[in-house]
N, C-alpha and C. Protein backbone atom coordinates (compact mmCIF):
# COMPACT_ATOMS: atom_id res chain seq x y z
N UNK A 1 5.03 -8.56 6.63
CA UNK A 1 4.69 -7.50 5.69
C UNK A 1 4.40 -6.21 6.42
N UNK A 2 3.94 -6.31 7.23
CA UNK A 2 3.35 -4.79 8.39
C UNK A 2 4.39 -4.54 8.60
N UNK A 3 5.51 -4.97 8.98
CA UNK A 3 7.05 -4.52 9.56
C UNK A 3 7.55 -3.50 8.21
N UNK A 4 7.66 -3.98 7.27
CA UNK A 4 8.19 -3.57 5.91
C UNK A 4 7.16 -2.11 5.73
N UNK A 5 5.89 -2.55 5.92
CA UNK A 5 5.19 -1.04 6.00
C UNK A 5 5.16 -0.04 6.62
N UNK A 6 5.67 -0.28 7.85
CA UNK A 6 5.43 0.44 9.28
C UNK A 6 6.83 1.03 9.06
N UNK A 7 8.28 0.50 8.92
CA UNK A 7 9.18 0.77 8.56
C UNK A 7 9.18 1.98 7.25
N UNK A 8 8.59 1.82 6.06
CA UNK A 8 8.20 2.77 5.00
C UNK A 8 7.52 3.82 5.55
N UNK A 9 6.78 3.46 6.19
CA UNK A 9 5.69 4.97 6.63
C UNK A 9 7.01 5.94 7.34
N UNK A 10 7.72 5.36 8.11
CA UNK A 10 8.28 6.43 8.89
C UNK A 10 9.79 7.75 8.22
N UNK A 11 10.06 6.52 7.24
CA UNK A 11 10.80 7.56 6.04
C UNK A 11 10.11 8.79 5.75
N UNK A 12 10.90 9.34 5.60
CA UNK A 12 10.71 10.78 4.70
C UNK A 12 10.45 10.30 3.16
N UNK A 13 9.64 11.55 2.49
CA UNK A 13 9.55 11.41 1.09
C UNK A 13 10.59 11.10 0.47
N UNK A 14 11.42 12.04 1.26
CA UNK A 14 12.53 12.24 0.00
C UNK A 14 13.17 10.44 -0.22
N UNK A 15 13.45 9.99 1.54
CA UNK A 15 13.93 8.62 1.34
C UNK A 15 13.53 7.65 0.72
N UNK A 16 11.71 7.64 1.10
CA UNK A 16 10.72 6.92 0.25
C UNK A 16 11.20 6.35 -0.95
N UNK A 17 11.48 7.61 -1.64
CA UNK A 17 11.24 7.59 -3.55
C UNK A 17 12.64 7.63 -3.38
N UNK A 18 14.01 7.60 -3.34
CA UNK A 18 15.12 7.19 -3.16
C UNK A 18 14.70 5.53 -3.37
N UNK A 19 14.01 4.90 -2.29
CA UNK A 19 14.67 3.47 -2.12
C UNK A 19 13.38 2.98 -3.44
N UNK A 20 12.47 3.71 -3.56
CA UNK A 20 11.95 2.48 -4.66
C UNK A 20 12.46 3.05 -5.99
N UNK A 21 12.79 4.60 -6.27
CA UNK A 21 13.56 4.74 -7.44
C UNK A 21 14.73 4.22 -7.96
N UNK A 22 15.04 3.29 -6.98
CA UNK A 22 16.28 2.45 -6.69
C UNK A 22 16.10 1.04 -7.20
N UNK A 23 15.33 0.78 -6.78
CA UNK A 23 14.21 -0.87 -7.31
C UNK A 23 13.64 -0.52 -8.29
N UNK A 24 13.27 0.55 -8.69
CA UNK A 24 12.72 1.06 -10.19
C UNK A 24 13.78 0.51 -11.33
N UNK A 25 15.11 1.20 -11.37
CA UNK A 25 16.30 1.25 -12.04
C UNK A 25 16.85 -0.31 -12.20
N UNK A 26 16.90 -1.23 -11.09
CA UNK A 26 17.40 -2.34 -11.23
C UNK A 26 16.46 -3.24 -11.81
N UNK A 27 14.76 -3.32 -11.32
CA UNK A 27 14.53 -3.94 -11.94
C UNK A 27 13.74 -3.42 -13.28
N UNK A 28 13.56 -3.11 -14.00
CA UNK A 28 13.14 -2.15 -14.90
C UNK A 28 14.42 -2.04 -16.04
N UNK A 29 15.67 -2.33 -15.65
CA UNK A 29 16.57 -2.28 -16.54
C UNK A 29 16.80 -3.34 -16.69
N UNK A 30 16.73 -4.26 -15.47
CA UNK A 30 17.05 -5.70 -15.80
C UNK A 30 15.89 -6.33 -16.76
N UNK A 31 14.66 -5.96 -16.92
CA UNK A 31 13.98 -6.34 -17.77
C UNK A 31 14.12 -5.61 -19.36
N UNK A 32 14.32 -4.46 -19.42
CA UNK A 32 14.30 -3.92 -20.80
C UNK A 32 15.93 -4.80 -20.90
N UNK A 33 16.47 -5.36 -20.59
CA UNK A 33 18.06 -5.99 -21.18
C UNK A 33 17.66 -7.29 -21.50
N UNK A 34 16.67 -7.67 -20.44
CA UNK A 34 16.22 -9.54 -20.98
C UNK A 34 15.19 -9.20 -22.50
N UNK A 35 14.42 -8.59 -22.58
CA UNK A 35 13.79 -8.28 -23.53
C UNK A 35 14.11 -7.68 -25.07
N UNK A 36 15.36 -7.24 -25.22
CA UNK A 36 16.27 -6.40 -26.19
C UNK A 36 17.54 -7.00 -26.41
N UNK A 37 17.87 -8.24 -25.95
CA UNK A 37 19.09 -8.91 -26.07
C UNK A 37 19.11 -9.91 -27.04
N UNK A 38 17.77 -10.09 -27.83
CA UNK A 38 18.07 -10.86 -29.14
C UNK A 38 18.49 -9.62 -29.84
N UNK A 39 18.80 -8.40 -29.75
CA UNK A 39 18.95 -7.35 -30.92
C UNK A 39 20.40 -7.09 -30.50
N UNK A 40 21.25 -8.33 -29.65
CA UNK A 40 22.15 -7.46 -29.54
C UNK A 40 22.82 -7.12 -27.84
N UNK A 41 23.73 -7.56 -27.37
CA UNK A 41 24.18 -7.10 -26.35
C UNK A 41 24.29 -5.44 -25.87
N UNK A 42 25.02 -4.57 -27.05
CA UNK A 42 24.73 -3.23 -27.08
C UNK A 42 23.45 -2.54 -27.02
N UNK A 43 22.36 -3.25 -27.78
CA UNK A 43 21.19 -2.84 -27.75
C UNK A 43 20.39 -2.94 -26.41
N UNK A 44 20.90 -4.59 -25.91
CA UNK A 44 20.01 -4.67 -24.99
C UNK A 44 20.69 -3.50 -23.76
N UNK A 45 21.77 -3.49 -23.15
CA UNK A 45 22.27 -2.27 -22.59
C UNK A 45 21.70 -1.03 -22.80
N UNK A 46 21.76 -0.43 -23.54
CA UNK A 46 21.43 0.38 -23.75
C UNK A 46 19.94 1.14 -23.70
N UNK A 47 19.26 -0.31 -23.85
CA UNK A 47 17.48 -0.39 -23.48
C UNK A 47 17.78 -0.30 -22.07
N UNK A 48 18.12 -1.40 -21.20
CA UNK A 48 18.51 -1.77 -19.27
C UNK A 48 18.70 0.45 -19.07
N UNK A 49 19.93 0.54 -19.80
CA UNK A 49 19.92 1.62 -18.92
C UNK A 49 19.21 2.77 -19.25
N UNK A 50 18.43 2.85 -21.08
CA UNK A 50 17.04 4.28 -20.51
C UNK A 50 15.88 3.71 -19.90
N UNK A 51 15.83 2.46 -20.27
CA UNK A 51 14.39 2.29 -18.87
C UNK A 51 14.91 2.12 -17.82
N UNK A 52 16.23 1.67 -17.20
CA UNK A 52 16.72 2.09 -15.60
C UNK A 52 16.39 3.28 -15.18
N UNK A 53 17.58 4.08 -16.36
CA UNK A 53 17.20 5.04 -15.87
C UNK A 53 15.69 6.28 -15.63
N UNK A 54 15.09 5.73 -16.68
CA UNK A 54 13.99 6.49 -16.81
C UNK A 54 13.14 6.41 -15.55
N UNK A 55 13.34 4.55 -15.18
CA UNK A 55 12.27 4.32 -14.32
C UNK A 55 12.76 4.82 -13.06
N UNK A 56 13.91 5.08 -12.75
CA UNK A 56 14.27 5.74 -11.47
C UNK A 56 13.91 6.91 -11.04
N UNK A 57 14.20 8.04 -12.33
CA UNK A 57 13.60 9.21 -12.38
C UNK A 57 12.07 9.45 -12.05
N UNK A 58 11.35 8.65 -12.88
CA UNK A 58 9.83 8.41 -13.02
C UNK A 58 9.56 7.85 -11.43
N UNK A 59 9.84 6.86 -10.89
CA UNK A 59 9.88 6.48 -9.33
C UNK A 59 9.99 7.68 -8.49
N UNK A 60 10.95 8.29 -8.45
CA UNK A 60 11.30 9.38 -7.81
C UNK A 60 10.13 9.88 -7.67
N UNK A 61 9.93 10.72 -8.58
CA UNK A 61 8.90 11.72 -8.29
C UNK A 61 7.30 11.51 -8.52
N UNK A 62 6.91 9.99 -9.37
CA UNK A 62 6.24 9.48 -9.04
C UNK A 62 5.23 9.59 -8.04
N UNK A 63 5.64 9.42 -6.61
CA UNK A 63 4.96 9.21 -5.36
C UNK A 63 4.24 11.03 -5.17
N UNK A 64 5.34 12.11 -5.49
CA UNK A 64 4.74 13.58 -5.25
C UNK A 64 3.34 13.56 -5.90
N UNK A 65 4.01 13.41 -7.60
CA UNK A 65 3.27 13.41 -8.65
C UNK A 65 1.64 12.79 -7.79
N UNK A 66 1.49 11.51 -7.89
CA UNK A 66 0.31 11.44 -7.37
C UNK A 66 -0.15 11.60 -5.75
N UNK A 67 0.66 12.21 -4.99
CA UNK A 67 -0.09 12.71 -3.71
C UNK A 67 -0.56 14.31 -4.11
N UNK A 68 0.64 15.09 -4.87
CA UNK A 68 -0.15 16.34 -5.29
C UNK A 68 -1.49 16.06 -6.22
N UNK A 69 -1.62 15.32 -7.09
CA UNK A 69 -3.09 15.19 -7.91
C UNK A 69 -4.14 14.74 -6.93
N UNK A 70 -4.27 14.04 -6.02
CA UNK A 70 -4.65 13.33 -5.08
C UNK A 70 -5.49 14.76 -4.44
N UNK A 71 -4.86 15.07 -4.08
CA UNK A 71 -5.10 16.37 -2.94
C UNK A 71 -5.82 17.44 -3.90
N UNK A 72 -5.27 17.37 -4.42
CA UNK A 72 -5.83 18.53 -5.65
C UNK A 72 -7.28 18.18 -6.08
N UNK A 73 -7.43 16.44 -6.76
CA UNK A 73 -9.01 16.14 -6.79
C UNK A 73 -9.77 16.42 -5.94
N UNK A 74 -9.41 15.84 -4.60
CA UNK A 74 -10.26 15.40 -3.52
C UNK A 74 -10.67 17.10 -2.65
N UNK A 75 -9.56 18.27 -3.91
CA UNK A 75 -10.64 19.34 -3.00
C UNK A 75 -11.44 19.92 -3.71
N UNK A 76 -11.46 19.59 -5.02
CA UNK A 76 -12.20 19.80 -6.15
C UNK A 76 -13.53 18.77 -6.13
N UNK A 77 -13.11 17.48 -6.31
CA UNK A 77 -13.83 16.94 -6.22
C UNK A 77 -15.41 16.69 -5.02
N UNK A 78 -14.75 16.77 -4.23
CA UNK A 78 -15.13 16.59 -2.51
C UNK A 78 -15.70 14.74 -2.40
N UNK A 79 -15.01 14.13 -3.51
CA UNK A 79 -15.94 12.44 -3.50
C UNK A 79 -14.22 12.32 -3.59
N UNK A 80 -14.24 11.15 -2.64
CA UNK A 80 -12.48 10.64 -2.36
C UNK A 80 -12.79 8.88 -3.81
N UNK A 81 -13.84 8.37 -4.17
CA UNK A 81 -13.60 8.02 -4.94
C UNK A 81 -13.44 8.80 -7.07
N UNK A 82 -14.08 9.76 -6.80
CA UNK A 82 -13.49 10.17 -7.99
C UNK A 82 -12.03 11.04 -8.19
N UNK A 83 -11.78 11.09 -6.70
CA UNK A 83 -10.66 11.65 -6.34
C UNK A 83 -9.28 10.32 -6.98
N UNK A 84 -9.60 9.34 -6.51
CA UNK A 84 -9.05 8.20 -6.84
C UNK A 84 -8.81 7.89 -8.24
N UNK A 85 -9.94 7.67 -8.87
CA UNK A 85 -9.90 7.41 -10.33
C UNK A 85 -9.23 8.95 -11.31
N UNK A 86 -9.41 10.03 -10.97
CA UNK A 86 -8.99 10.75 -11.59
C UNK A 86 -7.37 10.87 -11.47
N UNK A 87 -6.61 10.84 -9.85
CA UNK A 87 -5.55 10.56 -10.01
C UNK A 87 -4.76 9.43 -10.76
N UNK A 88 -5.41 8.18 -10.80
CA UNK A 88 -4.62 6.99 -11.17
C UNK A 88 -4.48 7.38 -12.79
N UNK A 89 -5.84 7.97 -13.48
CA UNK A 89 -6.15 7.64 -15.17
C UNK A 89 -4.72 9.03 -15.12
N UNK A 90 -4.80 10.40 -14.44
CA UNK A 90 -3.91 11.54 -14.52
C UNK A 90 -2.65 11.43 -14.81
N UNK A 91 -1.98 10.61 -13.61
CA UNK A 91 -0.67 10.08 -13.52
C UNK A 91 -0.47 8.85 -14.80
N UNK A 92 -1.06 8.25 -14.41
CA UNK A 92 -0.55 6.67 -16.41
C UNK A 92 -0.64 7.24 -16.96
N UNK A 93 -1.15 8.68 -17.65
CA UNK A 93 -1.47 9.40 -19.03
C UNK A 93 -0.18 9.99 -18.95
N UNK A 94 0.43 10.35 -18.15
CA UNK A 94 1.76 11.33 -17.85
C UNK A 94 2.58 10.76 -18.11
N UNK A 95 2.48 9.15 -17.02
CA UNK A 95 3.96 8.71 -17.30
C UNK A 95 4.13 7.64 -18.14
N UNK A 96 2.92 6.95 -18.93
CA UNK A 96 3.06 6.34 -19.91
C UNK A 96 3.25 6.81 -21.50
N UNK A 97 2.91 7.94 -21.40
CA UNK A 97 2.91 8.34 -22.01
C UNK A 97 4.16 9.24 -22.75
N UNK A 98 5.35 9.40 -21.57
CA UNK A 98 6.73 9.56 -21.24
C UNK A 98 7.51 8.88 -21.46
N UNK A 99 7.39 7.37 -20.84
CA UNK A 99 8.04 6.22 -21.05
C UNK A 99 7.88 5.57 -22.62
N UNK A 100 6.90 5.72 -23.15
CA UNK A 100 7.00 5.32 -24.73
C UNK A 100 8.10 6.48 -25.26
N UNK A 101 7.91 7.62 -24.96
CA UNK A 101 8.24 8.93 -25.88
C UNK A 101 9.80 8.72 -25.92
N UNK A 102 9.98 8.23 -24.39
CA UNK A 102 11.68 8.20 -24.13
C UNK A 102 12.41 7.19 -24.78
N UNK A 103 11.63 6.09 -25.06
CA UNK A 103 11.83 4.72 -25.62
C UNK A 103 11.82 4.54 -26.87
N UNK A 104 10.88 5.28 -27.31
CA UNK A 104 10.74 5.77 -29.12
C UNK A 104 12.15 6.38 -29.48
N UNK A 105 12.48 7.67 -28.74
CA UNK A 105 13.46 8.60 -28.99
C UNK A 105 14.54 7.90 -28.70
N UNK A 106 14.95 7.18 -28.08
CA UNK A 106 16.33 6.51 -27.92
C UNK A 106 16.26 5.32 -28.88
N UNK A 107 15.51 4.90 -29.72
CA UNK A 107 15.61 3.88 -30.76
C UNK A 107 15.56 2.46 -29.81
N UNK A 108 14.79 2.02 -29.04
CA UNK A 108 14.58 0.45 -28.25
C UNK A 108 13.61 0.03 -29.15
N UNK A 109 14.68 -1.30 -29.44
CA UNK A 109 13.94 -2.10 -31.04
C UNK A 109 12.37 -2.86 -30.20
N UNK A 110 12.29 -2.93 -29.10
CA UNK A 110 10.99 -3.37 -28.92
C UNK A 110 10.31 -2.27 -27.44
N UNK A 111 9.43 -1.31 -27.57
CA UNK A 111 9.49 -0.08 -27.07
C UNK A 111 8.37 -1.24 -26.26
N UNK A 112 6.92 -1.83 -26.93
CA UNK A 112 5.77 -2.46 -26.30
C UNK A 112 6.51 -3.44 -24.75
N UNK A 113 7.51 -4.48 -25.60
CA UNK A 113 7.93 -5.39 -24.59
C UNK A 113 8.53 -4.84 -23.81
N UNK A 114 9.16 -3.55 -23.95
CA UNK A 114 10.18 -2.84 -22.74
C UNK A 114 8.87 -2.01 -22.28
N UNK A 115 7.90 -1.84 -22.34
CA UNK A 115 7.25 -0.65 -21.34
C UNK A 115 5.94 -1.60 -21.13
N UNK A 116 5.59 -2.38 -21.19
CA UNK A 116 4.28 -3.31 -20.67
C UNK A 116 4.83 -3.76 -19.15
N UNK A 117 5.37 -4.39 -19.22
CA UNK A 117 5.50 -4.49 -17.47
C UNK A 117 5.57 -3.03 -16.46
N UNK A 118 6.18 -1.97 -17.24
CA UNK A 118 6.22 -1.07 -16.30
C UNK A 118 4.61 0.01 -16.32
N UNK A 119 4.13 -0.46 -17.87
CA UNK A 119 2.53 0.08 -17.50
C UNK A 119 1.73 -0.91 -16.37
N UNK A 120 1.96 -2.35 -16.05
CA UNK A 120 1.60 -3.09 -15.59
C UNK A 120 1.46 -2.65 -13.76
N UNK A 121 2.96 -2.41 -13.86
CA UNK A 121 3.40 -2.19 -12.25
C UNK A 121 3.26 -0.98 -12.15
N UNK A 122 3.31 -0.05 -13.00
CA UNK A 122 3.13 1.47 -12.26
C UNK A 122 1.63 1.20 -12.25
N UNK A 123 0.78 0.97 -13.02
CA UNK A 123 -1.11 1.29 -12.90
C UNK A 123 -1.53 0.83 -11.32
N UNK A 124 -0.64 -0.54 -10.99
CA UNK A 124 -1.05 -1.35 -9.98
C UNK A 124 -0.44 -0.32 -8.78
N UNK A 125 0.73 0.13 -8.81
CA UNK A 125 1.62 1.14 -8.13
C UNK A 125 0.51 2.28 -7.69
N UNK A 126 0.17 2.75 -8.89
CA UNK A 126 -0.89 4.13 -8.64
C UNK A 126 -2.21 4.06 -7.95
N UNK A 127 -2.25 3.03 -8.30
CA UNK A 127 -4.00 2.13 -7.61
C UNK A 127 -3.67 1.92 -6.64
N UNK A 128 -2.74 1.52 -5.76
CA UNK A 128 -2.12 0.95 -4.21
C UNK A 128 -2.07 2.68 -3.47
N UNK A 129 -1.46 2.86 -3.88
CA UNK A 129 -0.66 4.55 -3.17
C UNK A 129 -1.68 5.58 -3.23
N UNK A 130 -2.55 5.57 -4.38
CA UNK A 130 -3.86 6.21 -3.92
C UNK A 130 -4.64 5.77 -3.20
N UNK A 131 -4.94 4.97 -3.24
CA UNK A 131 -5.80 3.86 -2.05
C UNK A 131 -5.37 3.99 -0.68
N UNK A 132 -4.00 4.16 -0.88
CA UNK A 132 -3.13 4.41 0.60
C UNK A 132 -3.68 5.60 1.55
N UNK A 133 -3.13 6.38 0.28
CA UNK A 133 -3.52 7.67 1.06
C UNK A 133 -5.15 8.21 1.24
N UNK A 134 -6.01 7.63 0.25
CA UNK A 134 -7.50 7.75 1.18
C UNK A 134 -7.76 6.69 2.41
N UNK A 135 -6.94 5.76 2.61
CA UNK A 135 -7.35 5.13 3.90
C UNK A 135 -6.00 5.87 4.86
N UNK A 136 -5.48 6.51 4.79
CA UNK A 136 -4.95 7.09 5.52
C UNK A 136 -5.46 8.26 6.22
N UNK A 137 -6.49 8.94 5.19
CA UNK A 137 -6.81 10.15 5.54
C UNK A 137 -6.46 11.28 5.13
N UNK A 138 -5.79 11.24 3.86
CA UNK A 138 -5.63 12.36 3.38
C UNK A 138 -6.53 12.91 2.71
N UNK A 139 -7.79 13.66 3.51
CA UNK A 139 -8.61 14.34 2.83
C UNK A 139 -8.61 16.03 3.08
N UNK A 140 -9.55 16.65 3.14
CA UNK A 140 -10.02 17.76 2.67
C UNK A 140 -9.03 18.61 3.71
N UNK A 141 -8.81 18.31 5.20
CA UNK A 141 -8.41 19.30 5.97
C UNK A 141 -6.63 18.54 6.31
N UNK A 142 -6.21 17.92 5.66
CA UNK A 142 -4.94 17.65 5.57
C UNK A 142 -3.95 18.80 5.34
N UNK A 143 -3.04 18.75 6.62
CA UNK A 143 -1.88 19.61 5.93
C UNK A 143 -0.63 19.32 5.41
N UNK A 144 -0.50 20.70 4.85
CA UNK A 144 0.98 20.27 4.49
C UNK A 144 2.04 19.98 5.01
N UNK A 145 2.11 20.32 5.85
CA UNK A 145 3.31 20.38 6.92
C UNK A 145 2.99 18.46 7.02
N UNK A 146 1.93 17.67 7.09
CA UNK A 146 1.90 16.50 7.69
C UNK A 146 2.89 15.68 6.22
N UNK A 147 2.30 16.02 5.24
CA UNK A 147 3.27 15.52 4.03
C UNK A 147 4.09 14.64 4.47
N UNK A 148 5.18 15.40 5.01
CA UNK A 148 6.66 15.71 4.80
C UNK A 148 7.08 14.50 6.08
N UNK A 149 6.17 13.30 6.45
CA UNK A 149 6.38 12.27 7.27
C UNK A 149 7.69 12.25 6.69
């Protein structure tokens, strides 16, 4: 597991959120298709690919999304745990709140069963990666320039 991490750390952002917006899309579509396929082969497709796609998009930028809130609490805040909790509740309000909207609007006959696993895994997602980055050290005198590992 340290190999797999140590390996991640040394990517760039941009690659970062490439390879899990990537694992976002496959699995995230492969579930909204198992979940929407009593309504229908077309239906279920069509669910696979706006939560693929959504979740790829949402992955992507995801990781910015909460290192910029992150940074932003923790200089407001100056407590790296309310720094924490304010990013995690910030980000699920954003992107859960997205992922229904997108799911509503494209007509997915079951919007709950297609977006519960991904409220599941992104909350746990946001709770990990913030956690990350306060044991990393991204606090008060962090620069920008370091970001951009």
């Amino acid at each position: 597991m340290r190999i797999i991490v140590d390996f991640y750390k040394r990517l760039s952002t941009l690659q970062r959120s490439l390879i899990s917006a990537l694992i976002g899309f496959a699995f995230y579509g492969a579930w909204a298709i198992f979940v929407n396929f009593m309504h229908g082969k077309e239906s279920a497709i069509k669910a696979g690919l706006v939560q693929g796609g959504y979740s790829f998009i949402l992955t992507f930028f995801m990781t910015l999304l909460l290192e910029a809130i992150y940074l932003r609490a923790l200089h407001f805040l100056k407590s790296e745990l309310a720094a924490i909790v304010i990013t995690v509740v910030t980000s699920c309000t954003i992107v859960f709140s997205g992922s229904w909207l997108v799911n509503y609007l494209s007509g997915t006959p079951e919007i709950f069963n297609t977006v519960i696993l991904g409220y599941i895994f992104g909350g746990l997602y946001s709770i990990a990666y913030t956690i990350g980055l306060a044991k990393e050290g991204w606090g008060l005198n962090h620069k920008a320039s370091d970001r951009r590992r």
